[in-house]
Protein backbone atom coordinates (compact mmCIF):
# COMPACT_ATOMS: atom_id res chain seq x y z
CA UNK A 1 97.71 123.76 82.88
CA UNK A 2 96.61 125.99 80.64
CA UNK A 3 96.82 129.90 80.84
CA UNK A 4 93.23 130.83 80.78
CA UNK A 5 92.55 127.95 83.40
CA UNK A 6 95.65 128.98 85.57
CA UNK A 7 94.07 132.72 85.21
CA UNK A 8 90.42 131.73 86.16
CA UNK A 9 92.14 129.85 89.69
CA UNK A 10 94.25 133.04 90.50
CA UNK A 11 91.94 135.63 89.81
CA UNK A 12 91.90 138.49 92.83
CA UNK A 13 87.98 138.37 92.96
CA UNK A 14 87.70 134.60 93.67
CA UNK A 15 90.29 133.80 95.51
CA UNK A 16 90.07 130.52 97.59
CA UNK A 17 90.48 131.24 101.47
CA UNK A 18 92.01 127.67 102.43
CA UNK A 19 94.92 127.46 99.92
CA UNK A 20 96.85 129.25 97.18
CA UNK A 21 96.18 128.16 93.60
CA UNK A 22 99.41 129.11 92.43
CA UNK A 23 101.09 126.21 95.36
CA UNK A 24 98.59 123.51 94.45
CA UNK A 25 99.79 124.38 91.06
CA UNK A 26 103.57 124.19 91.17
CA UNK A 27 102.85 120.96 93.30
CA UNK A 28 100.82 119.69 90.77
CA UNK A 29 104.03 120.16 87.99
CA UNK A 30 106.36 118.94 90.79
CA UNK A 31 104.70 115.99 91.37
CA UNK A 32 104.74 115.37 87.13
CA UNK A 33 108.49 115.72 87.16
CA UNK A 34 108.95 113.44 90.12
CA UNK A 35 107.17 110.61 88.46
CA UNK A 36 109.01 110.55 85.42
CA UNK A 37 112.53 111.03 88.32
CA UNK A 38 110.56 107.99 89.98
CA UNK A 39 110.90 105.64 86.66
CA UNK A 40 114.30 107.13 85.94
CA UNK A 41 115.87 106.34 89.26
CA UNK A 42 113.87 102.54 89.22
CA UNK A 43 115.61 101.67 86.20
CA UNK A 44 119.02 102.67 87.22
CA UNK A 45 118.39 101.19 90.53
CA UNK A 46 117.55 97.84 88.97
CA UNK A 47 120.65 98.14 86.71
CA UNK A 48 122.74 98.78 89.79
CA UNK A 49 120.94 96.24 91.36
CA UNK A 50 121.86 93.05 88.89
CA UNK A 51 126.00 92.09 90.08
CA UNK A 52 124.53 91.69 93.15
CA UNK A 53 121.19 89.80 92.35
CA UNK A 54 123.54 87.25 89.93
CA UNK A 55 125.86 86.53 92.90
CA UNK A 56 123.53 85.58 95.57
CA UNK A 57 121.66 83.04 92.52
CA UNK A 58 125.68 81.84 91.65
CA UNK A 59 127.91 81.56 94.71
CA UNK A 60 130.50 79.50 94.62
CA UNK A 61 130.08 77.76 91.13
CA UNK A 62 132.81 77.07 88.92
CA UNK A 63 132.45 80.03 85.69
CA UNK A 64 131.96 77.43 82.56
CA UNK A 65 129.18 75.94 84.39
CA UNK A 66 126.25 75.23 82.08
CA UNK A 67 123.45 76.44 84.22
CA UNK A 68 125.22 80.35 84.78
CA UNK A 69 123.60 81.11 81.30
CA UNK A 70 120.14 80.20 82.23
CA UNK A 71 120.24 82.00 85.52
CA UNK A 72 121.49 85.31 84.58
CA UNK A 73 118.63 85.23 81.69
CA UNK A 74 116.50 84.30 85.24
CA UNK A 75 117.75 87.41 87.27
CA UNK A 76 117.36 89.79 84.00
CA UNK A 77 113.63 88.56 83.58
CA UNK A 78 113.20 88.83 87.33
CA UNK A 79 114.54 92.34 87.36
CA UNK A 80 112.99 93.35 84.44
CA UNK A 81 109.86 92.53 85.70
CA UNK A 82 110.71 94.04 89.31
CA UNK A 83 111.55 97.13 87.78
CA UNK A 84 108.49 97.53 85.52
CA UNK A 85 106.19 97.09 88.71
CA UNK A 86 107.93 99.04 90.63
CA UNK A 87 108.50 101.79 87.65
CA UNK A 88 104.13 101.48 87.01
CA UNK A 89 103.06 101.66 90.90
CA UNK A 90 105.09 104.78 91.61
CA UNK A 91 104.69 106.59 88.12
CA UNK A 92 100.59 106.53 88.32
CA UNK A 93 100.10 106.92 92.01
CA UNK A 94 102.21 110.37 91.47
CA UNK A 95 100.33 111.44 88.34
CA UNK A 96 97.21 109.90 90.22
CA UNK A 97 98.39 112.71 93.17
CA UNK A 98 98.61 115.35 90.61
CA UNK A 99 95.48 114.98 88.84
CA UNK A 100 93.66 114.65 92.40
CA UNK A 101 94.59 118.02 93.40
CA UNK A 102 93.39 119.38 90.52
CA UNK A 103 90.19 117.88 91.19
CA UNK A 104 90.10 118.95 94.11
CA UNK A 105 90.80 122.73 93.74
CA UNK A 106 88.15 122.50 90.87
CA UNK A 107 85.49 121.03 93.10
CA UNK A 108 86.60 123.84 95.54
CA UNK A 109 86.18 126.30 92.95
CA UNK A 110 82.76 125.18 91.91
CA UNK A 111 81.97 124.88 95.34
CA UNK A 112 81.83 128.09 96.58
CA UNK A 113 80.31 129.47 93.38
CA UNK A 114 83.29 131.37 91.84
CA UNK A 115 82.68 132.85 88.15
């Protein structure tokens, strides 16, 4: 947020009476920095996640088999694609969050007439 904006929510002479601008704020850059966290931790999740996903698809199959090839390229496309959904749902609904609230405090704002 800009200065001049974050000055026009936290001047003294309209001050909101239900919440502090200055929390809805720092929430508001919180909740930024957890979304890109979010996408971080999704990708090394789905990393982590592959040993295990290629052993349940390959139990007990001899290693030279032909097939092993074509199902690890399966369980990197399925991840892939896991982690992408997973990486897009959480990532907008945060920013979503975060530019709600700043909706909100500027319908507030307008609300009540503050200049």
């Amino acid at each position: 947020m800009s200065d001049e904006t974050l000055e026009k929510f936290t001047n003294k002479e309209n001050t909101p009476a239900f919440y502090k601008p200055e929390e809805v704020i720092k929430l508001e850059t919180w909740l930024n920095r957890a979304a890109i966290a979010t996408v971080v931790m999704t990708i090394i999740s789905g990393f982590l996640a592959f040993p295990s996903s290629y052993r349940a698809l390959t139990p007990d199959t001899p290693s030279d088999a032909p097939w092993k090839i074509g199902t690890a390229s399966l369980v990197i496309a399925a991840l892939i694609l896991g982690v992408a959904l997973q990486s897009i749902i959480s990532y907008f609904s945060l920013k979503s969050l975060a530019f709600i609230l700043k909706i909100l405090m500027e319908m507030e704002f307008k609300a009540r007439g503050a200049k």
